[in-house]
N, C-alpha and C. Protein backbone atom coordinates (compact mmCIF):
# COMPACT_ATOMS: atom_id res chain seq x y z
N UNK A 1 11.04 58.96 -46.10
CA UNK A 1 11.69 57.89 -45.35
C UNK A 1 12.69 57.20 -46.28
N UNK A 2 14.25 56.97 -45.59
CA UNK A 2 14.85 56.22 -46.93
C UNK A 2 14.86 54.87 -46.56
N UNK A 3 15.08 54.35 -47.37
CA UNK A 3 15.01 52.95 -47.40
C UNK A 3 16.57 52.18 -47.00
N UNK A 4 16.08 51.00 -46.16
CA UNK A 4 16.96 50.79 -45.59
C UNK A 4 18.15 49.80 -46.51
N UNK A 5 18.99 50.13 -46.64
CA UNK A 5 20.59 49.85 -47.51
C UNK A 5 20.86 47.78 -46.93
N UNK A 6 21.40 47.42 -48.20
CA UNK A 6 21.31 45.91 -47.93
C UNK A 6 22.86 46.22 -48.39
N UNK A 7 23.52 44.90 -47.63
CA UNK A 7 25.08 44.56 -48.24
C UNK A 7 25.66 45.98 -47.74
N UNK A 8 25.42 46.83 -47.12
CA UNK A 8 26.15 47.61 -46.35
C UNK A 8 27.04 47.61 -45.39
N UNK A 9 28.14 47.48 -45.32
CA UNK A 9 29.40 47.15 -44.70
C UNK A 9 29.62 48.19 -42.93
N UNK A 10 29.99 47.97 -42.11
CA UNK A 10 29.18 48.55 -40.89
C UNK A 10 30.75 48.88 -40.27
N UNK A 11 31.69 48.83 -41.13
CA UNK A 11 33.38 48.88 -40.52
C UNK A 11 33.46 48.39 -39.46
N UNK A 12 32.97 46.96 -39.08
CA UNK A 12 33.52 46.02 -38.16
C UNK A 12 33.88 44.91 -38.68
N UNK A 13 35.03 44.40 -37.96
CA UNK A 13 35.93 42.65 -38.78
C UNK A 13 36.09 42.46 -37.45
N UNK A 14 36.54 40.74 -37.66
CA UNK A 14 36.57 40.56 -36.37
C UNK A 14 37.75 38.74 -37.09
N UNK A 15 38.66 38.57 -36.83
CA UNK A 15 39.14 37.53 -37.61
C UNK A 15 39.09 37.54 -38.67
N UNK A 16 39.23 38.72 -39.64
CA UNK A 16 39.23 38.86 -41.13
C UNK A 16 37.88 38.60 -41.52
N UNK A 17 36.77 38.81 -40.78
CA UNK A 17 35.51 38.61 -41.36
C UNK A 17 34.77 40.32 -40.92
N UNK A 18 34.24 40.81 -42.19
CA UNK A 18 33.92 41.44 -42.00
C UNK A 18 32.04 41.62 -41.86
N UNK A 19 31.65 42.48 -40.76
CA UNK A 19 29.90 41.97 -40.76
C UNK A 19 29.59 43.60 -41.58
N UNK A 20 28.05 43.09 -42.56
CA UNK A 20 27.15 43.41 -42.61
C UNK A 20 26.02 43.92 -42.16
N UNK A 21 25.55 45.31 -42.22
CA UNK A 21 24.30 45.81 -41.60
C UNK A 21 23.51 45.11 -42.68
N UNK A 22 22.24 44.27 -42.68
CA UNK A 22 21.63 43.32 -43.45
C UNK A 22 20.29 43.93 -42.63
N UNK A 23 18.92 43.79 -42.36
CA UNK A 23 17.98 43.62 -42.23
C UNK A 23 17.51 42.20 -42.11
N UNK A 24 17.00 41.67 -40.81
CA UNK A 24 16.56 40.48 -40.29
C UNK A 24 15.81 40.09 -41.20
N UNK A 25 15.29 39.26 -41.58
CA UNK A 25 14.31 38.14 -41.98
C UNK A 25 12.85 38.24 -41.11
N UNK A 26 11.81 38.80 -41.84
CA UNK A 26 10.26 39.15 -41.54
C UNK A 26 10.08 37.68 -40.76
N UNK A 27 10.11 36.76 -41.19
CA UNK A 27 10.14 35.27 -40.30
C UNK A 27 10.87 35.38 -39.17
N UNK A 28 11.73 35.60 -39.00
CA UNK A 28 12.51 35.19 -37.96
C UNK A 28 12.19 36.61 -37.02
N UNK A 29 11.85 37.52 -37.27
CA UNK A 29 11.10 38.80 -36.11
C UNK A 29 10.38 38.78 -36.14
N UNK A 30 9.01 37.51 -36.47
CA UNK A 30 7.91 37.07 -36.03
C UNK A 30 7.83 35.95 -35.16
N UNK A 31 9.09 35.14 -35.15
CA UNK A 31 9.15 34.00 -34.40
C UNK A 31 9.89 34.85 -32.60
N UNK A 32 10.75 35.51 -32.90
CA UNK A 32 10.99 36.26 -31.84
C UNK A 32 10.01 37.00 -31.24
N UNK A 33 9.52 38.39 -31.76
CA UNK A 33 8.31 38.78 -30.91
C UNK A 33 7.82 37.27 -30.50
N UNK A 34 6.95 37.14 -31.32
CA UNK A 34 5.94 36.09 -30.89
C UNK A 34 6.69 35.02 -29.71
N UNK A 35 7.60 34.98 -29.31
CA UNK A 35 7.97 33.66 -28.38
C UNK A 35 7.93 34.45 -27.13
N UNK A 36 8.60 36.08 -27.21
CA UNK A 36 8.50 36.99 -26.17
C UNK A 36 7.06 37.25 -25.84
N UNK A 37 6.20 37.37 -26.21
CA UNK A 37 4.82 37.24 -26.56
C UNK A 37 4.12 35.73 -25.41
N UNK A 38 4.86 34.89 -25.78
CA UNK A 38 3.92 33.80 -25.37
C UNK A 38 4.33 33.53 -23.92
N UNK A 39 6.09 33.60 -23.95
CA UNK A 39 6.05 33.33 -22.83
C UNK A 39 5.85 34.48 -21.74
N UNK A 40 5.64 35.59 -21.96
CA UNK A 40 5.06 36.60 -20.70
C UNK A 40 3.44 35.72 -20.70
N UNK A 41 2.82 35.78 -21.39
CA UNK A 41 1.50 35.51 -21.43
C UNK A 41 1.48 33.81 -20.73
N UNK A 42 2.34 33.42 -20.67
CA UNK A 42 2.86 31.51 -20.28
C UNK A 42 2.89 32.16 -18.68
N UNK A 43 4.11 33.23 -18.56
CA UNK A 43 4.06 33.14 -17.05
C UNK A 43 2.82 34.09 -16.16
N UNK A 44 2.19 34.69 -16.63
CA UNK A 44 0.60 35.19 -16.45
C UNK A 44 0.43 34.70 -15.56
N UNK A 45 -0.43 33.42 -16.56
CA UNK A 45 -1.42 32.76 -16.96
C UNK A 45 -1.14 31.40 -15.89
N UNK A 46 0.20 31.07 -15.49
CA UNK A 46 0.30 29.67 -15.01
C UNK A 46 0.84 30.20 -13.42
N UNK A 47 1.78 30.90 -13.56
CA UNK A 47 2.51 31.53 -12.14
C UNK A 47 2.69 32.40 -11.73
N UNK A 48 1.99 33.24 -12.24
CA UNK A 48 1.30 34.80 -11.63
C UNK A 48 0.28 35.01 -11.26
N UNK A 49 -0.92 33.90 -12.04
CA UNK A 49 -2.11 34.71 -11.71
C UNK A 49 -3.23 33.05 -11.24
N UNK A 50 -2.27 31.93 -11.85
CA UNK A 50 -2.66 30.53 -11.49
C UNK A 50 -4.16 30.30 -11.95
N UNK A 51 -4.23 30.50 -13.87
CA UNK A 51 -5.66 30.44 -14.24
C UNK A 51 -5.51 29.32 -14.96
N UNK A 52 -4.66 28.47 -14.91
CA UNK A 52 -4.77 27.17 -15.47
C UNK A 52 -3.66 26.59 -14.71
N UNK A 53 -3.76 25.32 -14.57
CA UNK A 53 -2.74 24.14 -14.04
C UNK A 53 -1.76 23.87 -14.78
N UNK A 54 -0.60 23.60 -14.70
CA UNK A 54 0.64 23.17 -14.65
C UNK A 54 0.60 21.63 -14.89
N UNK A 55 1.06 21.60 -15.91
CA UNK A 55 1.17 19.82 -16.55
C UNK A 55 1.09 18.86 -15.29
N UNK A 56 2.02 19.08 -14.65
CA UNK A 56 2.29 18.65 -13.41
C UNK A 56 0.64 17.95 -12.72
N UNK A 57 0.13 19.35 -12.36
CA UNK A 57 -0.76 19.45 -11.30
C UNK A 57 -2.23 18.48 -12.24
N UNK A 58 -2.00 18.65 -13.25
CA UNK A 58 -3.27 18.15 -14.16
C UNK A 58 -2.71 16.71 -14.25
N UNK A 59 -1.67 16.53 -14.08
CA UNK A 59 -1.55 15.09 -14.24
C UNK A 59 -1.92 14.39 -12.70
N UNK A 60 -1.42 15.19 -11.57
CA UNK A 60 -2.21 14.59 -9.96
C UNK A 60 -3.83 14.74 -10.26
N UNK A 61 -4.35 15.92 -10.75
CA UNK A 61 -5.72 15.60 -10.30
C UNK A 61 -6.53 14.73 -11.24
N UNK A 62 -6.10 14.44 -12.57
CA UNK A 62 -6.20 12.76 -13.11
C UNK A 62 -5.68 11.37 -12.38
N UNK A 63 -4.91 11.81 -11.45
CA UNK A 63 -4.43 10.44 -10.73
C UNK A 63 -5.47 10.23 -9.86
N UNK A 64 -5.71 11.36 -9.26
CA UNK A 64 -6.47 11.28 -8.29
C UNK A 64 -7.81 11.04 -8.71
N UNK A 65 -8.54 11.20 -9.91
CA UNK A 65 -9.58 11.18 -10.04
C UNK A 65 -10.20 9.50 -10.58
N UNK A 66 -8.69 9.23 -11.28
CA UNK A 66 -8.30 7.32 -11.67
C UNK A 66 -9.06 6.55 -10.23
N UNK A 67 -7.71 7.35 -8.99
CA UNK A 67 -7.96 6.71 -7.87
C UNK A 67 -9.38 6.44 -7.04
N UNK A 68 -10.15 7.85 -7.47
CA UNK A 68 -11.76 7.91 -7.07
C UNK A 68 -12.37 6.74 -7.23
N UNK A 69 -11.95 6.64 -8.74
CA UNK A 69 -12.85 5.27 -9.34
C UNK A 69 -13.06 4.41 -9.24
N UNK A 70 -11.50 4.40 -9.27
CA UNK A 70 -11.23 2.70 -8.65
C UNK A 70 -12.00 2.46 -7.12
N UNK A 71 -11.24 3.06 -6.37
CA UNK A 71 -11.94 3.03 -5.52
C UNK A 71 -13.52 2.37 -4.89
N UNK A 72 -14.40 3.50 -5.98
CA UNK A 72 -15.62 3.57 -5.95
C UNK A 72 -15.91 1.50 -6.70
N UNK A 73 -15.27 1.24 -7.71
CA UNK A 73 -15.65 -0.07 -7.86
C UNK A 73 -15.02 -1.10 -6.60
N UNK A 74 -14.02 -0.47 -6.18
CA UNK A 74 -13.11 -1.77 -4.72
C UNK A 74 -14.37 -1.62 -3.97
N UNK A 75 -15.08 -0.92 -3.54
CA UNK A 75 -15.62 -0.78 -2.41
C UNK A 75 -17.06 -1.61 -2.76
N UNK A 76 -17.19 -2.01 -3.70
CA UNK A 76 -18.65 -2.80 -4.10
C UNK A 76 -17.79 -4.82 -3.51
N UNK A 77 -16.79 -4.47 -3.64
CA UNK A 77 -16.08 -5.86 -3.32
C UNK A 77 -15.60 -6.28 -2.08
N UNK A 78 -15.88 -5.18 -0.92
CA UNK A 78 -15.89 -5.12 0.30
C UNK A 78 -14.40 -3.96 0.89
N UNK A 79 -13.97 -4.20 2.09
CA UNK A 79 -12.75 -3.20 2.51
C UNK A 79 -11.66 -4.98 2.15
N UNK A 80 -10.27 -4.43 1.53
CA UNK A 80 -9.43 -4.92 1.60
C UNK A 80 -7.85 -3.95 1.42
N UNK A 81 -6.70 -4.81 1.74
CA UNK A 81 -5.44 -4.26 1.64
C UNK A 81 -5.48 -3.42 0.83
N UNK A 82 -6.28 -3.53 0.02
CA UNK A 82 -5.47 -2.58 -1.26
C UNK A 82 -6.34 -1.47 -1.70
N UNK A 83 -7.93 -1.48 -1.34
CA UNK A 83 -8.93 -0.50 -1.06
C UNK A 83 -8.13 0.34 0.09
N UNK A 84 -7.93 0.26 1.21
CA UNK A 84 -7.16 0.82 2.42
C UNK A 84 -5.78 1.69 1.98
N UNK A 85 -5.37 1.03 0.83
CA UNK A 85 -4.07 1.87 0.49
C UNK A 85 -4.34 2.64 -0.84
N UNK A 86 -5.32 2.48 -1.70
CA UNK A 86 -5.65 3.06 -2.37
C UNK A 86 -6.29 4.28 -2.16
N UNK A 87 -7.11 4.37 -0.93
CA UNK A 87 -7.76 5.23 -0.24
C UNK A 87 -6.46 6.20 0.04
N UNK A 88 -5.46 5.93 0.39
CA UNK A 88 -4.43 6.63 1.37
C UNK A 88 -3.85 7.41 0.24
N UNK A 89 -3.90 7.32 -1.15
CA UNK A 89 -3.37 8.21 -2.17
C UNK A 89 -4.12 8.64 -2.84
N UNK A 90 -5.40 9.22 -1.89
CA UNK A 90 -6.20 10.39 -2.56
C UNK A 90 -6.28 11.68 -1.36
N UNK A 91 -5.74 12.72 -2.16
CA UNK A 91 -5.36 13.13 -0.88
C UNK A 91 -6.37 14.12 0.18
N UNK A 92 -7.75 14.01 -0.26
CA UNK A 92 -9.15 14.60 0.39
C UNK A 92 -9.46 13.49 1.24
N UNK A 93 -9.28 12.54 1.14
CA UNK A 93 -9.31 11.18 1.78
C UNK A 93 -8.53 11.70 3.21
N UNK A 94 -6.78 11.67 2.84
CA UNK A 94 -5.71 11.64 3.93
C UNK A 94 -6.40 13.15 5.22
N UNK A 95 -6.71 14.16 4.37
CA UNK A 95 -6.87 15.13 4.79
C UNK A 95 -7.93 14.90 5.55
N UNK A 96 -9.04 14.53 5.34
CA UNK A 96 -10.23 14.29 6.52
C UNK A 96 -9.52 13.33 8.00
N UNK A 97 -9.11 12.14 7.05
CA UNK A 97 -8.09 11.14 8.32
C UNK A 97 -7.24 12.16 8.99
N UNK A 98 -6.31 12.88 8.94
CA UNK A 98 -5.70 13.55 9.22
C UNK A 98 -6.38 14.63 10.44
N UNK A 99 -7.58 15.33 9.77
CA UNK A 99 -8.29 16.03 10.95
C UNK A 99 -8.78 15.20 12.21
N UNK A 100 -9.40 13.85 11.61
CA UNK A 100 -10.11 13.07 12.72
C UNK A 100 -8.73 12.85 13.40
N UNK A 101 -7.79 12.55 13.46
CA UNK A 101 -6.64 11.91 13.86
C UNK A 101 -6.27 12.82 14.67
N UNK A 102 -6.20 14.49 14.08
CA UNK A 102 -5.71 15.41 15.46
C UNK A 102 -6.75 15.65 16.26
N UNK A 103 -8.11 15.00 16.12
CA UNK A 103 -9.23 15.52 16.89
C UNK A 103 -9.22 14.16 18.22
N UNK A 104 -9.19 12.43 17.68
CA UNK A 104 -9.42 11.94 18.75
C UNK A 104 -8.00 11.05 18.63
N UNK A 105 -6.86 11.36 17.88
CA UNK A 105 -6.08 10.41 18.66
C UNK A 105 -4.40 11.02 19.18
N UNK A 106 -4.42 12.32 19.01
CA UNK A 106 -3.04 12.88 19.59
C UNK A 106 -2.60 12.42 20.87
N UNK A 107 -3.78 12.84 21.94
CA UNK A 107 -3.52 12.48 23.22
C UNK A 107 -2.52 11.33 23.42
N UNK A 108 -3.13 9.68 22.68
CA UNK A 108 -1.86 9.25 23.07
C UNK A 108 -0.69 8.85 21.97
N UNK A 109 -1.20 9.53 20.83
CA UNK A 109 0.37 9.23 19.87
C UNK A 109 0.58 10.46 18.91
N UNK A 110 0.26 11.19 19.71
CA UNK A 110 0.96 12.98 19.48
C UNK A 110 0.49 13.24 17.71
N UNK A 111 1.28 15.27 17.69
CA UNK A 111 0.54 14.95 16.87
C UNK A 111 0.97 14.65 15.08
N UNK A 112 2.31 14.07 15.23
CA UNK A 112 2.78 13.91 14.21
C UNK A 112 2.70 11.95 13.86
N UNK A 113 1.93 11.16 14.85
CA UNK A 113 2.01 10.07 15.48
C UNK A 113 3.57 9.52 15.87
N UNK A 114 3.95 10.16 16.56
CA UNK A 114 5.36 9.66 17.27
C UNK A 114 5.27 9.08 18.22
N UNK A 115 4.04 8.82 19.06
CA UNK A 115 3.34 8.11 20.29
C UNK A 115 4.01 8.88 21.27
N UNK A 116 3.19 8.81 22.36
CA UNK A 116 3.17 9.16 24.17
C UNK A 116 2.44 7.92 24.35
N UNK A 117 0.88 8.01 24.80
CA UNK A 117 1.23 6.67 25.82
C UNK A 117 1.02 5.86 24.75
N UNK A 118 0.40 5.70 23.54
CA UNK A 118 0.28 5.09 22.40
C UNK A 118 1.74 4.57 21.88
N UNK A 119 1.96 3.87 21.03
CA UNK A 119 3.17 3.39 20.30
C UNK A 119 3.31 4.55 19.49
N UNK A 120 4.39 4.81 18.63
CA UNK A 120 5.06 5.31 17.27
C UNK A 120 4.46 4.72 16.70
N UNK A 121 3.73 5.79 15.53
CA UNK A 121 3.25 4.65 14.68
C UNK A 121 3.74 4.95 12.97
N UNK A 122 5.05 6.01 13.17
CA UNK A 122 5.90 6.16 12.14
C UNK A 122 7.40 5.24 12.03
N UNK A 123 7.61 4.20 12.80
CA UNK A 123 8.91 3.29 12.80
C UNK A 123 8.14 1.99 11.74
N UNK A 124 9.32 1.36 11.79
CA UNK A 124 8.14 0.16 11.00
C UNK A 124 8.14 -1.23 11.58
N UNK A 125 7.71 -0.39 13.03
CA UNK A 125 7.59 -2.23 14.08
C UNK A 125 5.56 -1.66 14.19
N UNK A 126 5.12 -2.99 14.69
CA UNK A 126 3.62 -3.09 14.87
C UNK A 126 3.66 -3.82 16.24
N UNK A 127 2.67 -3.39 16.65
CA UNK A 127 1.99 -4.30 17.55
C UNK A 127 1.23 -5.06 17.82
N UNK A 128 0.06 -4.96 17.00
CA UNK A 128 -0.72 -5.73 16.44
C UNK A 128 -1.21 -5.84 14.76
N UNK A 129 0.05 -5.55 14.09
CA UNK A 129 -0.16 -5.97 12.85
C UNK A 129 0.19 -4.68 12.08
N UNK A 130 1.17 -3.96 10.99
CA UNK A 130 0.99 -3.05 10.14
C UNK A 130 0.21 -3.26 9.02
N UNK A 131 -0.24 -4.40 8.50
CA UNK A 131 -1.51 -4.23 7.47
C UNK A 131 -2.65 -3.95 7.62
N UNK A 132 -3.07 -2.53 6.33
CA UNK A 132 -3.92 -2.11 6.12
C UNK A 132 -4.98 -2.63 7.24
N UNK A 133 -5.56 -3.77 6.60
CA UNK A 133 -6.40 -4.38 7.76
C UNK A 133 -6.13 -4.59 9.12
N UNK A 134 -4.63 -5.21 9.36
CA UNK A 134 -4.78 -5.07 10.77
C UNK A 134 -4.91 -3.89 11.60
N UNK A 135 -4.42 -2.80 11.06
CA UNK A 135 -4.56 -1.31 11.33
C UNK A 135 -5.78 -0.97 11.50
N UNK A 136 -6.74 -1.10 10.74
CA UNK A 136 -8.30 -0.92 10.14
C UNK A 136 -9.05 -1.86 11.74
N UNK A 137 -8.62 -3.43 11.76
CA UNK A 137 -9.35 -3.91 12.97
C UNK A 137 -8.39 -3.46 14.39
N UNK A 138 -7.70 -2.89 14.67
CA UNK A 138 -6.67 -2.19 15.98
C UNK A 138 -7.34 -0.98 16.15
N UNK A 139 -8.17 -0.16 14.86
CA UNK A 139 -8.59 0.81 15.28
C UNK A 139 -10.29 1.03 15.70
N UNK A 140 -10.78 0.05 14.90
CA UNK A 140 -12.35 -0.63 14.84
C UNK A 140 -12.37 -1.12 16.12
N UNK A 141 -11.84 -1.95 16.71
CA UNK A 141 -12.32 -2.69 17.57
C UNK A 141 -11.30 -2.53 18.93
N UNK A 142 -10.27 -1.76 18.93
CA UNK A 142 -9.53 -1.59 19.86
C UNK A 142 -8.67 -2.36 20.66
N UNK A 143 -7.89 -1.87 21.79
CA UNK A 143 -6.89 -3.20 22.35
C UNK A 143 -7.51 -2.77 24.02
N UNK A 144 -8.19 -3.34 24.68
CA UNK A 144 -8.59 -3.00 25.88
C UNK A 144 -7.45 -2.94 27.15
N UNK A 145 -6.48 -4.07 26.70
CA UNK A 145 -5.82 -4.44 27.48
C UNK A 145 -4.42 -3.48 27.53
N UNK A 146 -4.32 -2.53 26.41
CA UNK A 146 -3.25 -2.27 26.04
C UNK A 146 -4.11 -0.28 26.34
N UNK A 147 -5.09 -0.25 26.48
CA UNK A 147 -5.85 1.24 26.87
C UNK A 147 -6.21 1.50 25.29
N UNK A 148 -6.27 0.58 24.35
CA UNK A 148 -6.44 1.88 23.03
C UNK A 148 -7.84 1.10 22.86
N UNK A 149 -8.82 2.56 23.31
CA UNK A 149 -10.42 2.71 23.05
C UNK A 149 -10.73 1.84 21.54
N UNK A 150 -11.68 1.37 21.65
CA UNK A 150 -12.74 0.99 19.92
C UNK A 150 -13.30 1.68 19.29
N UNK A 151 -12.90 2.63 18.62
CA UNK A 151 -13.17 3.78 17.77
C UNK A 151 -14.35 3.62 16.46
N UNK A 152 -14.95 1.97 16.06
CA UNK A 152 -15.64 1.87 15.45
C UNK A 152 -17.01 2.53 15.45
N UNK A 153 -18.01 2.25 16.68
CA UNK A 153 -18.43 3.07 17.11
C UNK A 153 -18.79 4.39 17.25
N UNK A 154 -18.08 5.29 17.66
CA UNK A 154 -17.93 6.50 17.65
C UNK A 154 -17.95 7.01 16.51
N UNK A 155 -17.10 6.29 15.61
CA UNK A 155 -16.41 6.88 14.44
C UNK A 155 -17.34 6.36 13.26
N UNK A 156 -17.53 5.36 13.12
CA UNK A 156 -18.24 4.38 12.49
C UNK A 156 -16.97 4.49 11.21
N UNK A 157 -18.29 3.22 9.94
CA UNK A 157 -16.99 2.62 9.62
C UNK A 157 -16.37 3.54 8.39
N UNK A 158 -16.86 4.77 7.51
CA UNK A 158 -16.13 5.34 7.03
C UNK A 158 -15.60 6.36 7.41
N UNK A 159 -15.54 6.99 8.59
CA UNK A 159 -14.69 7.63 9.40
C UNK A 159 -13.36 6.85 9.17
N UNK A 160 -13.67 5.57 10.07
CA UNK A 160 -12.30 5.13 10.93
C UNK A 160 -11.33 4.67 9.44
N UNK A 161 -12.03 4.17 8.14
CA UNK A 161 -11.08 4.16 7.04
C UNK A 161 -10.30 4.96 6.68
N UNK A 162 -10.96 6.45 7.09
CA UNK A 162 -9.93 7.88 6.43
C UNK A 162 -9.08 8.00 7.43
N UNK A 163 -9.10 7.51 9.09
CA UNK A 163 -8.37 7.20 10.00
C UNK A 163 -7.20 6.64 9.29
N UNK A 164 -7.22 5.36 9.06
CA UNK A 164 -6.82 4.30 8.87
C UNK A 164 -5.52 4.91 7.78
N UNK A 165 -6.28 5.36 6.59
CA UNK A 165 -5.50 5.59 4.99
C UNK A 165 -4.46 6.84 5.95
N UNK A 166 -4.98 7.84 6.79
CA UNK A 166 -3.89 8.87 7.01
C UNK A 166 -3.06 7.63 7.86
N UNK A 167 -2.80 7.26 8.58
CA UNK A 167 -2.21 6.36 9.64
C UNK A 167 -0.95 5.30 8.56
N UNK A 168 -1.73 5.42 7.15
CA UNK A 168 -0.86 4.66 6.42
C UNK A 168 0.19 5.32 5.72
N UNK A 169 -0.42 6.87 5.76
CA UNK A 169 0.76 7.71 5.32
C UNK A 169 2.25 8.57 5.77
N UNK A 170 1.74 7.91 7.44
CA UNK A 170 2.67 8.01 8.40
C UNK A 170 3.89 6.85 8.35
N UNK A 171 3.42 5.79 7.63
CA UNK A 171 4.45 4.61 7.58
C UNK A 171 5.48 5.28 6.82
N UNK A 172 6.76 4.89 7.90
CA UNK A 172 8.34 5.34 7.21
C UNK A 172 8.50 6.66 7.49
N UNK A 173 7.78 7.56 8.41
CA UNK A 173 7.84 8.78 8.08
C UNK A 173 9.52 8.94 9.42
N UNK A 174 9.17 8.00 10.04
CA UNK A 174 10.37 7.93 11.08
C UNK A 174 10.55 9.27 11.99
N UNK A 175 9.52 9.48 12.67
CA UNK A 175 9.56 10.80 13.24
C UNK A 175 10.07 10.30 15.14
N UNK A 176 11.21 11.10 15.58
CA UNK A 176 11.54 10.91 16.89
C UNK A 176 10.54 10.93 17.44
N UNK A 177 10.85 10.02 18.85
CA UNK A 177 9.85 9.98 19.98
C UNK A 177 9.87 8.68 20.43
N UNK A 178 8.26 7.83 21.13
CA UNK A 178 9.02 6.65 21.67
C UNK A 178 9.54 5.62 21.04
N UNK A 179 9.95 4.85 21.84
CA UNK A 179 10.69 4.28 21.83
C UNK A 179 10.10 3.12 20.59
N UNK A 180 11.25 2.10 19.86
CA UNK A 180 10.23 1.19 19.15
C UNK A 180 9.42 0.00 19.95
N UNK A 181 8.08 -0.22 19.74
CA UNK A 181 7.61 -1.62 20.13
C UNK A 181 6.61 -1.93 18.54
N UNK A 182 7.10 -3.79 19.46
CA UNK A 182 6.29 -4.96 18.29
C UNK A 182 7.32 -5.22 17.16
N UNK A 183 6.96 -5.80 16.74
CA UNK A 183 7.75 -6.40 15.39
C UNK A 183 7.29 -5.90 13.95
N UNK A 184 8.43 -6.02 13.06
CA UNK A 184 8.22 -5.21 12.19
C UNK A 184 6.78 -6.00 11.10
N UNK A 185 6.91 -5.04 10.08
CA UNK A 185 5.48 -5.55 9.22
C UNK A 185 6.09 -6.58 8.68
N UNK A 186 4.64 -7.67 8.88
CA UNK A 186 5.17 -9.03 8.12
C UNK A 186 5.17 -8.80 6.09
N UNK A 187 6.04 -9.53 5.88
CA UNK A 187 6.12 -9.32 4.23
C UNK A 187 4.94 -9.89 3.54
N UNK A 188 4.74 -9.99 2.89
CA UNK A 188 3.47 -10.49 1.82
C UNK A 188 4.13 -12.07 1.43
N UNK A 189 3.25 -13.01 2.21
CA UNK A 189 4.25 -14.64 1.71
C UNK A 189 4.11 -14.47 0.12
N UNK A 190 5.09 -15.81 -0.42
CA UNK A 190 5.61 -15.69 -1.68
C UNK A 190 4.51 -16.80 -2.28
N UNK A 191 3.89 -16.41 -3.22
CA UNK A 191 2.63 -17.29 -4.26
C UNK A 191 3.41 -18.77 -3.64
N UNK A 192 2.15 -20.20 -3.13
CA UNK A 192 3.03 -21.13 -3.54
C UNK A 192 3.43 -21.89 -4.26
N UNK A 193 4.54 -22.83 -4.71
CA UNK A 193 4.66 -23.28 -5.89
C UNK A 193 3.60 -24.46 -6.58
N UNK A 194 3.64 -24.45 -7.79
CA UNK A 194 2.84 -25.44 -7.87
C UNK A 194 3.50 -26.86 -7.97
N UNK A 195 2.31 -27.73 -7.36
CA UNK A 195 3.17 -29.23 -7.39
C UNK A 195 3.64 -29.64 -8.42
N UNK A 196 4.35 -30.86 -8.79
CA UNK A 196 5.21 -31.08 -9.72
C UNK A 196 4.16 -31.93 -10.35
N UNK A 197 3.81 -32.30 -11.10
CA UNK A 197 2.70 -33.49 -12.35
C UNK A 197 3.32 -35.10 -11.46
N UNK A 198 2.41 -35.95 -10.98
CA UNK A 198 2.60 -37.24 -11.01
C UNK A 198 3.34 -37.87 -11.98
N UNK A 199 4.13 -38.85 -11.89
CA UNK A 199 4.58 -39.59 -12.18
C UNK A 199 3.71 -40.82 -13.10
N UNK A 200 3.18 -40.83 -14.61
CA UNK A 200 2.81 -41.89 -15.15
C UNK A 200 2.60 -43.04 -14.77
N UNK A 201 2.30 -44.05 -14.47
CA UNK A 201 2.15 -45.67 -13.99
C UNK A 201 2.65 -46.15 -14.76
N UNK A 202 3.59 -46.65 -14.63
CA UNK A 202 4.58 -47.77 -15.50
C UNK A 202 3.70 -48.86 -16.07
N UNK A 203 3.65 -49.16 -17.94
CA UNK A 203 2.62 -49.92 -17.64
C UNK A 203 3.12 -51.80 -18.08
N UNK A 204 2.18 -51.91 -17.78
CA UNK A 204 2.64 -53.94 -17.85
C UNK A 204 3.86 -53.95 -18.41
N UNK A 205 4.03 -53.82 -19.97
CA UNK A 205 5.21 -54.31 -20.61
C UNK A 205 6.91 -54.04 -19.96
N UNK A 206 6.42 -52.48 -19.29
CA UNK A 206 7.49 -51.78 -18.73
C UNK A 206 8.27 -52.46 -17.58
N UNK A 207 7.11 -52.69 -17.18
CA UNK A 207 7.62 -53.46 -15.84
C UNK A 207 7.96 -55.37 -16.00
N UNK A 208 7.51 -55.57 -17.35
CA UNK A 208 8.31 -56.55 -16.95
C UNK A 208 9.82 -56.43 -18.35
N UNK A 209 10.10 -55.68 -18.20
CA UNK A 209 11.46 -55.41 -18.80
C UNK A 209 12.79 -55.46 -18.32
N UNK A 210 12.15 -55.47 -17.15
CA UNK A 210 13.33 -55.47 -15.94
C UNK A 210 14.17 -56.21 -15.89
């Protein structure tokens, strides 16, 4: 075998520079294989054959698992606004709401909730309230007068929450159909201010300075 020639001139120039047949650098055709190497084995492993998660996806099912938690402590403090919407961004949560929702409430607000005889409940007017809670008691306890059944009952009460959290993920979704009714969601009032400190009592000497 002969050995391969260094500083060997290869009769190519190119701008008065002429190249060299040289032999690569043992480093640098280990960093090559090896990168060709990793990334076939990168796309395998993540988007061929899907045996590990994607930064991405590991970072949702830590969100989601944050959200479990929390959760699990809101709910020792009773149902509120923010248990109800917290619920709505886990998405095994939305997905159960979601089934109950095409099971007992399409009939009257279809099944993307765009309403038939029910309202839209993707615009952002209400009828009896778009917060969490008011949503939560509209669906608990019903509108008799208006035909929408009391689903508490039937459903009881952690049913009608996963109701509730999908119903919240419909907000803004703006899907055609009827028409708008009710007024839109009220805003969250603004902290109020605090009063200003009394005024000192002027004392004896002050007052007679006058």
């Amino acid at each position: 075998m002969s050995e391969h020639k260094t500083d060997e001139l290869r009769g190519h120039a190119y701008d008065g520079i002429e190249e060299y047949d040289n032999k690569l650098p043992n480093w640098w055709l280990f960093i090559l294989y090896g990168s060709i190497v990793f990334a076939v084995g990168y796309w395998l492993v993540f988007h061929t054959f899907s045996i590990a998660d994607l930064p991405r996806a590991r970072y949702d099912k830590e969100m989601v698992k944050a959200n479990e938690e929390q959760l699990a402590r809101m709910a020792k403090q009773g149902l509120t606004d923010e248990s109800l919407t917290l619920m709505a961004a886990i998405p095994a949560q939305v997905e159960e709401g979601r089934q109950l929702f095409a099971t007992y409430c399409v009939v009257c607000h279809a099944d993307r909730g765009q309403g038939l005889v029910g309202p839209n409940l993707t615009d952002g007017l209400w009828i009896h309230g778009g917060r969490p809670l008011d949503i939560h008691k509209t669906v608990t306890d019903g509108v008799p007068s208006k035909g929408m059944a009391a689903w508490g009952r039937q459903l009881g009460p952690t049913r009608v929450q996963k109701v509730v959290a999908y119903v919240l993920t419909l907000k803004g979704t703006e899907v055609p159909g009827k028409a708008p009714e009710g007024v839109p969601e009220a805003a969250p009032a603004p902290p109020a201010a605090a009063a200003p400190p009394a005024a000192a009592p002027a004392t004896a000497g002050a007052a007679g300075n006058g």
